[in-house]
Structure formats: C-alpha cells, structure tokens
N, C-alpha and C. Protein backbone atom coordinates (compact mmCIF):
# COMPACT_ATOMS: atom_id res chain seq x y z
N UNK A 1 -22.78 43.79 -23.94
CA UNK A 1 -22.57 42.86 -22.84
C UNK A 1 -21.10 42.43 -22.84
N UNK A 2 -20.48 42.64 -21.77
CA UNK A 2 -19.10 41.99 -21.28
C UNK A 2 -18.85 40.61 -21.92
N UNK A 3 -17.58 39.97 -22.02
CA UNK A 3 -17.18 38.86 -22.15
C UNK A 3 -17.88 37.97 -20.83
N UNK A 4 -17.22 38.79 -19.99
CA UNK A 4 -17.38 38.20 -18.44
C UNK A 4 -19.07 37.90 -18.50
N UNK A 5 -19.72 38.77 -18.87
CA UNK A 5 -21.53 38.82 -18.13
C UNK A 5 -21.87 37.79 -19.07
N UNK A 6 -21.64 37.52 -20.50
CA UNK A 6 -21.33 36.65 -21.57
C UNK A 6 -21.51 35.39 -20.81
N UNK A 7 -20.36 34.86 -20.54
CA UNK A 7 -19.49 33.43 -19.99
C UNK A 7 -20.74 33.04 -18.73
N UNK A 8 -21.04 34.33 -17.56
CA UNK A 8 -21.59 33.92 -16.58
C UNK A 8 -22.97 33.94 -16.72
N UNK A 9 -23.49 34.38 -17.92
CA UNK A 9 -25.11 34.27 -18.22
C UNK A 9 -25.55 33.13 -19.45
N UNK A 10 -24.45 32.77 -20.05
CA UNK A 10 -24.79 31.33 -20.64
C UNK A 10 -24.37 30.42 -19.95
N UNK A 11 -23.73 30.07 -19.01
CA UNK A 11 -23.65 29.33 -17.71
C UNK A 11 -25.06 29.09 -17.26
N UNK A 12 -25.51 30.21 -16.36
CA UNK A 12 -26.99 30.59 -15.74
C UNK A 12 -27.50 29.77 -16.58
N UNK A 13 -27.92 30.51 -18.12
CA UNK A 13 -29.08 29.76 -18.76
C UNK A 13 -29.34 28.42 -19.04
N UNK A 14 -28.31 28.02 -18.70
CA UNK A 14 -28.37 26.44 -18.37
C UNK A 14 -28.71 25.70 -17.41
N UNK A 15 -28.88 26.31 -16.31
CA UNK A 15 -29.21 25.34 -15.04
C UNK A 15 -30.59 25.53 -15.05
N UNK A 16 -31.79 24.19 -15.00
CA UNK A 16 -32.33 24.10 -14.81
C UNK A 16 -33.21 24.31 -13.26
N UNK A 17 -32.81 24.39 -12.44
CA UNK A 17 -32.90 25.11 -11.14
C UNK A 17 -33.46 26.43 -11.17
N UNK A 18 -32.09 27.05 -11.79
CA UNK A 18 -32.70 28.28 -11.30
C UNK A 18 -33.88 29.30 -12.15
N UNK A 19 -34.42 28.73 -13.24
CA UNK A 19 -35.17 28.41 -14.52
C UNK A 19 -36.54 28.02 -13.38
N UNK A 20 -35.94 26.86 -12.69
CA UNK A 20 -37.74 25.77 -12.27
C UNK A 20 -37.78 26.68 -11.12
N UNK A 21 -37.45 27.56 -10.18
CA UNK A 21 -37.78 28.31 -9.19
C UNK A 21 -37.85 29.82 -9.71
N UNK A 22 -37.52 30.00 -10.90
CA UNK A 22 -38.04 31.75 -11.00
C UNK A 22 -36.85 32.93 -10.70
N UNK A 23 -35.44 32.28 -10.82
CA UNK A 23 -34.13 32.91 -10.32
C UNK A 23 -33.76 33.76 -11.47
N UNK A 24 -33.57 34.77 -11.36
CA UNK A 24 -32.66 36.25 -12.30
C UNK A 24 -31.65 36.29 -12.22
N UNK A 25 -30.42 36.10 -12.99
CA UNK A 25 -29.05 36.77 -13.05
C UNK A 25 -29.48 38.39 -12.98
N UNK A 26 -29.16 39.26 -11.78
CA UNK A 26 -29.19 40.50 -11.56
C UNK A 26 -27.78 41.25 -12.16
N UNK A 27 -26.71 41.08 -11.56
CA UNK A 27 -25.43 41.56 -11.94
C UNK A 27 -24.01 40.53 -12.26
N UNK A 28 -23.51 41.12 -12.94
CA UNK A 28 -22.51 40.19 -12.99
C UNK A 28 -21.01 41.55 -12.94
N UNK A 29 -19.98 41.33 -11.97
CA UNK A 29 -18.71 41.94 -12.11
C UNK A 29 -18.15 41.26 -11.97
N UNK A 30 -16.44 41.54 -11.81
CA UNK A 30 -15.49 40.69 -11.52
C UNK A 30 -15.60 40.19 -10.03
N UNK A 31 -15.51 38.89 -9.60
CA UNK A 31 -15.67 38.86 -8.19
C UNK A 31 -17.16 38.91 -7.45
N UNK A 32 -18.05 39.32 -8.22
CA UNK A 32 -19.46 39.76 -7.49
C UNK A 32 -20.39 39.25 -8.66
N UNK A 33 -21.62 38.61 -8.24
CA UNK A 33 -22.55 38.25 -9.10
C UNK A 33 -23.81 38.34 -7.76
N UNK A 34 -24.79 39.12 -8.51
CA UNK A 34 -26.03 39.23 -8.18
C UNK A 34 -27.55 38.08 -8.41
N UNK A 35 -28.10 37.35 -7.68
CA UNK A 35 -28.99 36.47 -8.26
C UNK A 35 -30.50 37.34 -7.44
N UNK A 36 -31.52 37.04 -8.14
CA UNK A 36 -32.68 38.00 -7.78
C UNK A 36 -33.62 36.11 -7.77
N UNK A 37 -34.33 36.20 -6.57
CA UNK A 37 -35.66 35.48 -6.82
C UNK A 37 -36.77 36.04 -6.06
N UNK A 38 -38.10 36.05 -6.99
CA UNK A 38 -39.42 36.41 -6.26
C UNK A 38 -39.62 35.33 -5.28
N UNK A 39 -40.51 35.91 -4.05
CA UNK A 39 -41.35 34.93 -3.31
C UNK A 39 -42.17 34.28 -3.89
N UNK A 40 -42.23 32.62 -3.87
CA UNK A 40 -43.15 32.21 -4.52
C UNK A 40 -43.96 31.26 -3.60
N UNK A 41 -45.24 31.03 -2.96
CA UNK A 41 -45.52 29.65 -2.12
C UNK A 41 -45.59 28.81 -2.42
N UNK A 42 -45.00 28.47 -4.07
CA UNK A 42 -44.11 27.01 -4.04
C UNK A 42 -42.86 26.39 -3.56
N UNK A 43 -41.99 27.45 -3.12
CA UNK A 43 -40.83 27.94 -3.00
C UNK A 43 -41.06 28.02 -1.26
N UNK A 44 -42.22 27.97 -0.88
CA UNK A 44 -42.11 28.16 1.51
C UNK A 44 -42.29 26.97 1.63
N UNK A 45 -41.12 27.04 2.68
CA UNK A 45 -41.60 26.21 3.79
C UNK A 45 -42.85 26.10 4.56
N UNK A 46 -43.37 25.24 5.48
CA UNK A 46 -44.31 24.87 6.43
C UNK A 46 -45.35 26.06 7.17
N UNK A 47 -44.30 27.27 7.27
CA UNK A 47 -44.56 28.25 8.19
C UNK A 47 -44.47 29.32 7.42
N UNK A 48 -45.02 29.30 6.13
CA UNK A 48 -44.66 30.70 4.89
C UNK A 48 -43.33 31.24 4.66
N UNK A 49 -42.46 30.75 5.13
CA UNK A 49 -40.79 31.37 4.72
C UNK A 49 -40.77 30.46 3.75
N UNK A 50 -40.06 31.83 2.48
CA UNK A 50 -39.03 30.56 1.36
C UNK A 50 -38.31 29.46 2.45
N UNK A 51 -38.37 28.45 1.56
CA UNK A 51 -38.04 27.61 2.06
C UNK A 51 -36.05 27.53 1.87
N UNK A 52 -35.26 27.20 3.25
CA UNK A 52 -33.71 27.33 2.90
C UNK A 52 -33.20 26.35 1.75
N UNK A 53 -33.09 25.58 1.45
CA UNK A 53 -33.26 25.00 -0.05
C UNK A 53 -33.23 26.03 -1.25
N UNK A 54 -34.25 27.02 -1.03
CA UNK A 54 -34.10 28.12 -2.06
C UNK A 54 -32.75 28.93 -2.04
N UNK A 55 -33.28 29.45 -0.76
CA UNK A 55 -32.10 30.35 -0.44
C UNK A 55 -30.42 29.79 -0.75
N UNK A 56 -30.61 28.77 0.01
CA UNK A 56 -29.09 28.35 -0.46
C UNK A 56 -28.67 27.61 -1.85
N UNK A 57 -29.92 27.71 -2.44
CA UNK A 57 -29.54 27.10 -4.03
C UNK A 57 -28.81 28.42 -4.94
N UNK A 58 -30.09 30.00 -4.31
CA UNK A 58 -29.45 31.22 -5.22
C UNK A 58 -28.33 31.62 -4.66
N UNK A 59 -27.63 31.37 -3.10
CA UNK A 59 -26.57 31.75 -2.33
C UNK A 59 -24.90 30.86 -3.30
N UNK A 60 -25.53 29.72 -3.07
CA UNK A 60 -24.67 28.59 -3.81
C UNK A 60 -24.27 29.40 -5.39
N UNK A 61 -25.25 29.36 -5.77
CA UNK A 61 -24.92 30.02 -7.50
C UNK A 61 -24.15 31.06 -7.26
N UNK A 62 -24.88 32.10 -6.97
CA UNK A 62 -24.21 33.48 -6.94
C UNK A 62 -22.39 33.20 -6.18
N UNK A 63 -22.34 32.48 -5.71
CA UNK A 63 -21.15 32.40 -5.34
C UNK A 63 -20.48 31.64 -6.30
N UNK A 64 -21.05 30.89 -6.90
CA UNK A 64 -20.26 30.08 -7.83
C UNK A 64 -19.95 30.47 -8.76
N UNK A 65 -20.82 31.95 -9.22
CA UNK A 65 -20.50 32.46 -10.77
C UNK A 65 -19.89 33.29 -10.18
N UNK A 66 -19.67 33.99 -8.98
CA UNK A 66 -18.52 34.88 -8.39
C UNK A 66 -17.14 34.79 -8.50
N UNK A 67 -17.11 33.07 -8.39
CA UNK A 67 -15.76 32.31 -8.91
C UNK A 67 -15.13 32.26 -9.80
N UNK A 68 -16.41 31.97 -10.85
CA UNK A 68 -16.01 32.04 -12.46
C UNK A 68 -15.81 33.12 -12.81
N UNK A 69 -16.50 34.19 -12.63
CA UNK A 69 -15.81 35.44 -12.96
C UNK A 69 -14.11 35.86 -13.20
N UNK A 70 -13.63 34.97 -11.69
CA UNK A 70 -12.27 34.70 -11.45
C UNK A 70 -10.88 33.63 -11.69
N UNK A 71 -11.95 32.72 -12.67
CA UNK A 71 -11.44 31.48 -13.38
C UNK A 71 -10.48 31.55 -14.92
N UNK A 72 -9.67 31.57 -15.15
CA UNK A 72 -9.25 31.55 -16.71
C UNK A 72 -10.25 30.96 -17.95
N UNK A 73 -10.71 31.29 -18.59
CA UNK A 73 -11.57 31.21 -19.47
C UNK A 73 -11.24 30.23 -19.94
N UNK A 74 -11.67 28.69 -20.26
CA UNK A 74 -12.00 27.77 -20.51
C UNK A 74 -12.17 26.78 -19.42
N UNK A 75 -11.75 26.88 -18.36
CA UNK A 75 -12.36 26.66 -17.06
C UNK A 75 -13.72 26.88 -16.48
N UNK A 76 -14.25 25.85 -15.55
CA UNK A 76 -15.84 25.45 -15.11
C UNK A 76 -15.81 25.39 -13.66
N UNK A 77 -16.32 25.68 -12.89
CA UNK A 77 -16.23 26.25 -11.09
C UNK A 77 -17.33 25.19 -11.03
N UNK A 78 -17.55 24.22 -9.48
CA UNK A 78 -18.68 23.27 -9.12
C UNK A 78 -18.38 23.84 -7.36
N UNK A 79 -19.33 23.43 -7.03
CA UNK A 79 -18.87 23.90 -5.25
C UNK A 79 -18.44 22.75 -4.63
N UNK A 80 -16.97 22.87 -3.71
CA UNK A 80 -16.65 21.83 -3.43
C UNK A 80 -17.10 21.94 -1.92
N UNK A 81 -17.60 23.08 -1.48
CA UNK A 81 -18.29 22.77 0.14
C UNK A 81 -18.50 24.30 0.28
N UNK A 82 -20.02 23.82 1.12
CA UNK A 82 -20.16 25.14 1.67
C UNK A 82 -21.14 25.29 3.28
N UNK A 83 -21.02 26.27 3.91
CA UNK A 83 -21.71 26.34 4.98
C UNK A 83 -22.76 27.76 4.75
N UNK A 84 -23.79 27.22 5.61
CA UNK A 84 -24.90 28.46 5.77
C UNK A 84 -25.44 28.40 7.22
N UNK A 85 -25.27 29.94 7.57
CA UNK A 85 -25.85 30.10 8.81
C UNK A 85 -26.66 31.19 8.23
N UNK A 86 -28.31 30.37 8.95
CA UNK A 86 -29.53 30.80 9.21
C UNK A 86 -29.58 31.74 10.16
N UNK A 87 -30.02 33.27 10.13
CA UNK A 87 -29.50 33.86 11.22
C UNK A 87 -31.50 34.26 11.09
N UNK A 88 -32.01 34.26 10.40
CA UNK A 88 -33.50 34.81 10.48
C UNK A 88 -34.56 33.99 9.69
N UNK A 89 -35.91 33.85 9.75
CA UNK A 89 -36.72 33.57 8.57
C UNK A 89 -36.58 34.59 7.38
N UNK A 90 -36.74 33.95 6.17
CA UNK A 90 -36.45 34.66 5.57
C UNK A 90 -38.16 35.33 4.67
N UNK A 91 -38.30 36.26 4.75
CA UNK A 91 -39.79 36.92 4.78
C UNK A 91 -39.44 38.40 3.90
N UNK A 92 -40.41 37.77 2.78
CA UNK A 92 -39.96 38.97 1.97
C UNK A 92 -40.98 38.88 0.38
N UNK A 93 -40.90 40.25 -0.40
CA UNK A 93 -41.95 39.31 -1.36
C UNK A 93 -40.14 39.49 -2.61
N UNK A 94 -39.38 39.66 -2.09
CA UNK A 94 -38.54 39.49 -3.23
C UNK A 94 -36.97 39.33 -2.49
N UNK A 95 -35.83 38.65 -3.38
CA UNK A 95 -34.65 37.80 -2.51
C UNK A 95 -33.37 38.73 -3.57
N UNK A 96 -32.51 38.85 -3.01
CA UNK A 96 -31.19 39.13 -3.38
C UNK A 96 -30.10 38.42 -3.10
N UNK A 97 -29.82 37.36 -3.37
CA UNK A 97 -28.14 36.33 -3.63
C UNK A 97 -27.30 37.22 -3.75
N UNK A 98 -26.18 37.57 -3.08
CA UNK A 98 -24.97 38.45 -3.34
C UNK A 98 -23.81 37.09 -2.69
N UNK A 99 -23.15 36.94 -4.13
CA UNK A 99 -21.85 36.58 -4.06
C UNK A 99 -20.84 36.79 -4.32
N UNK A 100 -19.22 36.98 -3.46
CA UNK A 100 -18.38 37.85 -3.73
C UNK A 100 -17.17 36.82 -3.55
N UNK A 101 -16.05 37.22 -4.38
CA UNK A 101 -14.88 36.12 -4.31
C UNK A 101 -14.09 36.81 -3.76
N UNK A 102 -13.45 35.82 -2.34
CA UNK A 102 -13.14 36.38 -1.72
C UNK A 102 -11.43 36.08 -1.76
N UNK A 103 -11.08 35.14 -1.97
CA UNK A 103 -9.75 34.48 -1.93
C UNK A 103 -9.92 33.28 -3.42
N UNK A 104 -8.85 33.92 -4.91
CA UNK A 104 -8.94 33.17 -5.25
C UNK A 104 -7.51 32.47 -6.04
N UNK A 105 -7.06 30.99 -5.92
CA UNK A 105 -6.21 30.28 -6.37
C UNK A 105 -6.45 29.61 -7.47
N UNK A 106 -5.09 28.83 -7.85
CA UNK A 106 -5.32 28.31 -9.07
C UNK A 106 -6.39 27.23 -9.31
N UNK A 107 -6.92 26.32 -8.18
CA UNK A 107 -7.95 25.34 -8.46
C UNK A 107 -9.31 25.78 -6.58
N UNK A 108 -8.62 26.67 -6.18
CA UNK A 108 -9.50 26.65 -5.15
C UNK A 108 -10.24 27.92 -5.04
N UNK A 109 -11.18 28.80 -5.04
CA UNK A 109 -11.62 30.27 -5.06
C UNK A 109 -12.94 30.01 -3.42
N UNK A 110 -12.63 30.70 -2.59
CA UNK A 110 -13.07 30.72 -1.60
C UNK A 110 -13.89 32.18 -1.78
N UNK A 111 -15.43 31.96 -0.99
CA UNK A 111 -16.49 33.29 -1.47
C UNK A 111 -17.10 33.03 -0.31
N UNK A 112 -18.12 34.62 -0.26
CA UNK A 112 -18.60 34.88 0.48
C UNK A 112 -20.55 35.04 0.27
N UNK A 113 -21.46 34.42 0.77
CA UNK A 113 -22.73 34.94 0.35
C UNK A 113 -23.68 35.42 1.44
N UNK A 114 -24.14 36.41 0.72
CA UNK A 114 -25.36 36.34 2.09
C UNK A 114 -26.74 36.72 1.01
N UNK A 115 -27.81 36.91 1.85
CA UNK A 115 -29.32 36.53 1.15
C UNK A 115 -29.76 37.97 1.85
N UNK A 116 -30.54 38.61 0.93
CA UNK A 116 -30.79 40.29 1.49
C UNK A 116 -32.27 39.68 1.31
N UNK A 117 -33.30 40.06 2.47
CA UNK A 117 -34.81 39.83 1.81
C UNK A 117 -35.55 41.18 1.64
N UNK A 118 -36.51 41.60 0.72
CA UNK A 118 -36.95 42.89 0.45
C UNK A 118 -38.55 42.97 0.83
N UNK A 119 -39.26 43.53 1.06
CA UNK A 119 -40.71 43.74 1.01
C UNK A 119 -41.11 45.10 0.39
C-alpha cells in the first residue's frame, strides 16, 4: 500500500459516517479518490431513492480525500463549501463517489464530484 492510500485510508477509518452508512474507500490516486456505498433502505428517502444526504456525504468525502492526496503531508483538508446539483433520482442497488482535484493551492484545492449509480 502507497504512502498516499496509507494517509487517505487512516483518515477514512476514522469518520464515523462513513462506517454508520456502509461507505468503502474504493481507490485512492493522486488527485482522484473513489468512495463505493451499497443501497441501503435506511439510507432512502420517502420515495425509495438513497436519500441526497447520502449521496452528498460520499461526494463530499471523496472530494475531500481527493484534496489530501494533494496536501503536503502533515496537513488536514475540511470542506470549506460546496454545491450539488441533483440532476436525477438516484436508483441503484450500488453508488460510486468519484472525486477529482481539480485546481490545487497552497490553502485552497478546488474538486470536482459526481455520483455514478449502478444496478
């Protein structure tokens, strides 16, 4: 295992989140981190879609360890803002978080996520 997959998977194993919903560190590269979650119907909304809460909790991460990837090593990444556009329900029995760094500075790293759903 990488330094890098190292740093960004004892990170992971710490958040209780993604532990209490059932979330996988899938990949870890420079710039790109993969988060995997099953469908769960603890996890839907009203109308059987995961509920966006989910989605943007594994969107949020995966982008955040996308960052760190890109951080000097003794440095810690938090999100200082983010936006999500809902473009579909999300319907699937399994989720893919892909986050990618897209622009990054000395205290600011700007990323990109989107949510792949699988059946």
């Amino acid at each position: 295992m990488s330094d890098l997959h190292t740093r960004v998977a004892n990170s992971f194993a710490a958040q209780g989140l993604m532990a209490t919903i059932g979330a996988r560190l899938a990949m870890v590269s420079e710039g790109e981190v993969h988060i995997e979650l099953p469908f769960s119907g603890a996890l839907s909304q009203q109308h059987g879609y995961l509920h966006a809460g989910a989605t943007t909790s594994i969107v949020d991460s995966a982008c955040g360890y996308a960052a760190l990837t890109k951080a000097p090593p003794g440095f810690e990444v938090v999100t200082a803002e983010f936006k999500m556009n809902l473009l579909r329900p999300a319907l699937g029995t399994h989720y893919l978080a892909v986050g990618r760094a897209v622009s990054s500075g000395k205290l600011l790293t700007v990323c990109t996520g989107e949510l792949r759903a699988f059946t």
